[in-house]
C-alpha atoms as a PDB file:
ATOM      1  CA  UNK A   1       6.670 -99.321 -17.611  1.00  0.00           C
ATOM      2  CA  UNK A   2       3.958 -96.698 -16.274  1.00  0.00           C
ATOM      3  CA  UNK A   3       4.781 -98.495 -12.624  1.00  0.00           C
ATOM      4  CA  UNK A   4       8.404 -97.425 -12.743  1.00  0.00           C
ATOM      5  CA  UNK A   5       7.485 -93.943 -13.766  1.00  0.00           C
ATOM      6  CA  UNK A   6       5.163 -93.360 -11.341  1.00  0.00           C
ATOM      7  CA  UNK A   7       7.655 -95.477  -8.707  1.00  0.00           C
ATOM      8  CA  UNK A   8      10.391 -92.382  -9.793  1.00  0.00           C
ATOM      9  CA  UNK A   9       8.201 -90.121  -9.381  1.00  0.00           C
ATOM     10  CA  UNK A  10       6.927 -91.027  -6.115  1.00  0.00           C
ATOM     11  CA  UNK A  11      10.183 -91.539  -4.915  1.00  0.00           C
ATOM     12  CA  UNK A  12      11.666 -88.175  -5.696  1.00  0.00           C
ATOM     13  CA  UNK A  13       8.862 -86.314  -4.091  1.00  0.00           C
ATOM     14  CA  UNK A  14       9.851 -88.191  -0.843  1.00  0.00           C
ATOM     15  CA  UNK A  15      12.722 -86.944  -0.999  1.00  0.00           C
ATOM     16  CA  UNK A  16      11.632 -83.344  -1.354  1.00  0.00           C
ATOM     17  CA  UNK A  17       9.266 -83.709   1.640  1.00  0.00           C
ATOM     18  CA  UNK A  18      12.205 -85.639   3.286  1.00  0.00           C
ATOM     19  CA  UNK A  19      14.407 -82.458   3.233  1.00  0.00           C
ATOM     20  CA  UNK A  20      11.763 -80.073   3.745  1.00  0.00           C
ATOM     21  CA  UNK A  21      10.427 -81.648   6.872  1.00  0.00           C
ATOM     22  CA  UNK A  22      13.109 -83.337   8.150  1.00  0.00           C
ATOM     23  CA  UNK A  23      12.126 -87.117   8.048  1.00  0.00           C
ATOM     24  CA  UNK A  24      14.663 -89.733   8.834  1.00  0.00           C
ATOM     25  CA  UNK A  25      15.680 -92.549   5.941  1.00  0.00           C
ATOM     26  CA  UNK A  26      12.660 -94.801   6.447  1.00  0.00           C
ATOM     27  CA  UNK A  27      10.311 -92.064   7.174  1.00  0.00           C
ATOM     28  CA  UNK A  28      11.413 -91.017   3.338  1.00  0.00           C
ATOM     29  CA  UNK A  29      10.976 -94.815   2.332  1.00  0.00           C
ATOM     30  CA  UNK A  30       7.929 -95.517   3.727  1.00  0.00           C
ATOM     31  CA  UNK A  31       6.340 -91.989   2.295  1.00  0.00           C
ATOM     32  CA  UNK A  32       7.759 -93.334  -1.331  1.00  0.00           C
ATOM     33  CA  UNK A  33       5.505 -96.238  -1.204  1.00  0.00           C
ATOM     34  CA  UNK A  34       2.569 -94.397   0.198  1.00  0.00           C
ATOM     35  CA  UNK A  35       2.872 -91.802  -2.845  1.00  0.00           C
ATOM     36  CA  UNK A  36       3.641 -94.693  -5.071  1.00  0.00           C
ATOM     37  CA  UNK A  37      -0.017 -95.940  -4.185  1.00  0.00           C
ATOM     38  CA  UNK A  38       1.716 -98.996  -2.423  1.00  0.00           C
ATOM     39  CA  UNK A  39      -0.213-100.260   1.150  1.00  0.00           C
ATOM     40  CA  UNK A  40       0.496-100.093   4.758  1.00  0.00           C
ATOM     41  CA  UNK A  41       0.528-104.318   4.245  1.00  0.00           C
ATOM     42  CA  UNK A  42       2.779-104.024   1.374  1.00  0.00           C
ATOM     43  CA  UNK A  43       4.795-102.028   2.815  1.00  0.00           C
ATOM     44  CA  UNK A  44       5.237-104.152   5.842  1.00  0.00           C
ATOM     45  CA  UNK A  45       5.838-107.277   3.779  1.00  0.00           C
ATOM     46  CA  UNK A  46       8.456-104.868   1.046  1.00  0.00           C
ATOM     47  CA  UNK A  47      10.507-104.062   3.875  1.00  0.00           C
ATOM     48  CA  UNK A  48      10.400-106.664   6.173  1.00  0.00           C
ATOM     49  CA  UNK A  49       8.386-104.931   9.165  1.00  0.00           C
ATOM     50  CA  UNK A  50       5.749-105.221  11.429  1.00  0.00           C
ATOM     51  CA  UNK A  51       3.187-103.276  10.688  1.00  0.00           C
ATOM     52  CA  UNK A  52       2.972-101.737  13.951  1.00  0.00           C
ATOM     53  CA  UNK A  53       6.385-100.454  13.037  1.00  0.00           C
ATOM     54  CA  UNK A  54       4.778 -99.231   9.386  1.00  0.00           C
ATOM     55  CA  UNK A  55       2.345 -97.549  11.615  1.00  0.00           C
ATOM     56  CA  UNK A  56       4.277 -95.962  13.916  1.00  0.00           C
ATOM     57  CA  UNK A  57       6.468 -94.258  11.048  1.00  0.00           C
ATOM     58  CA  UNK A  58       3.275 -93.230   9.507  1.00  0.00           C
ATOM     59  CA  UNK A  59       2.699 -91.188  12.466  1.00  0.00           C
ATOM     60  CA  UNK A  60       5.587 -90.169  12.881  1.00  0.00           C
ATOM     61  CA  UNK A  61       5.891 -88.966   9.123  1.00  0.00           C
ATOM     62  CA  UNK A  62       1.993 -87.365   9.921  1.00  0.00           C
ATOM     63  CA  UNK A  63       3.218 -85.688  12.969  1.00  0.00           C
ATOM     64  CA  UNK A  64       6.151 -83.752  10.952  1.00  0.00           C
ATOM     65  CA  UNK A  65       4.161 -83.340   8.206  1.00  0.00           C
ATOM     66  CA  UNK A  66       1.033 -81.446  10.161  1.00  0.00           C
ATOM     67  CA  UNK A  67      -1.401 -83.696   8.669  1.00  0.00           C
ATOM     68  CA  UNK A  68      -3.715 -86.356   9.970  1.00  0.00           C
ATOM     69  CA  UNK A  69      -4.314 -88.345   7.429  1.00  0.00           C
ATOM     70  CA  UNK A  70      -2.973 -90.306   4.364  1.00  0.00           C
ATOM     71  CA  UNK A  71      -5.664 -88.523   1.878  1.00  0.00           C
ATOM     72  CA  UNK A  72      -4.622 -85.200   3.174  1.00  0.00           C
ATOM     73  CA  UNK A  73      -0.897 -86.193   2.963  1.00  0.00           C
ATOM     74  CA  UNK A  74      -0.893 -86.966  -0.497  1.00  0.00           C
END
């Protein structure tokens, strides 16, 4: 389905940003589901979070990243 691909997709470019800016495992994780369209709630409830916790690797992910905000991120 058109979710997977996109899913694939959105996965693999984590990983390239993973490398390139050296995010840890669930930093990468997290960013798949934020490229994947997926929500800071969904991600919290996918992964079994709080989502202070989503929020703090958001930051985190921002921080490495230079950016400071999810729109300027993707």
């Amino acid at each position: 389905s058109s979710a997977k691909i996109i899913d694939g997709v959105a996965v693999e470019q984590a990983g390239t940003f993973a490398r390139r800016y050296g995010l840890s495992p669930r930093e990468r994780e997290i960013l798949g589901y934020l490229l994947a369209g997926r929500s800071r709630p969904f991600i919290r409830d996918e992964l079994v979070l709080s989502l202070n916790t989503v929020n703090t690797h958001v930051r985190n992910i921002y921080a490495k990243t230079d950016v400071h905000s999810q729109q300027e991120l993707l």
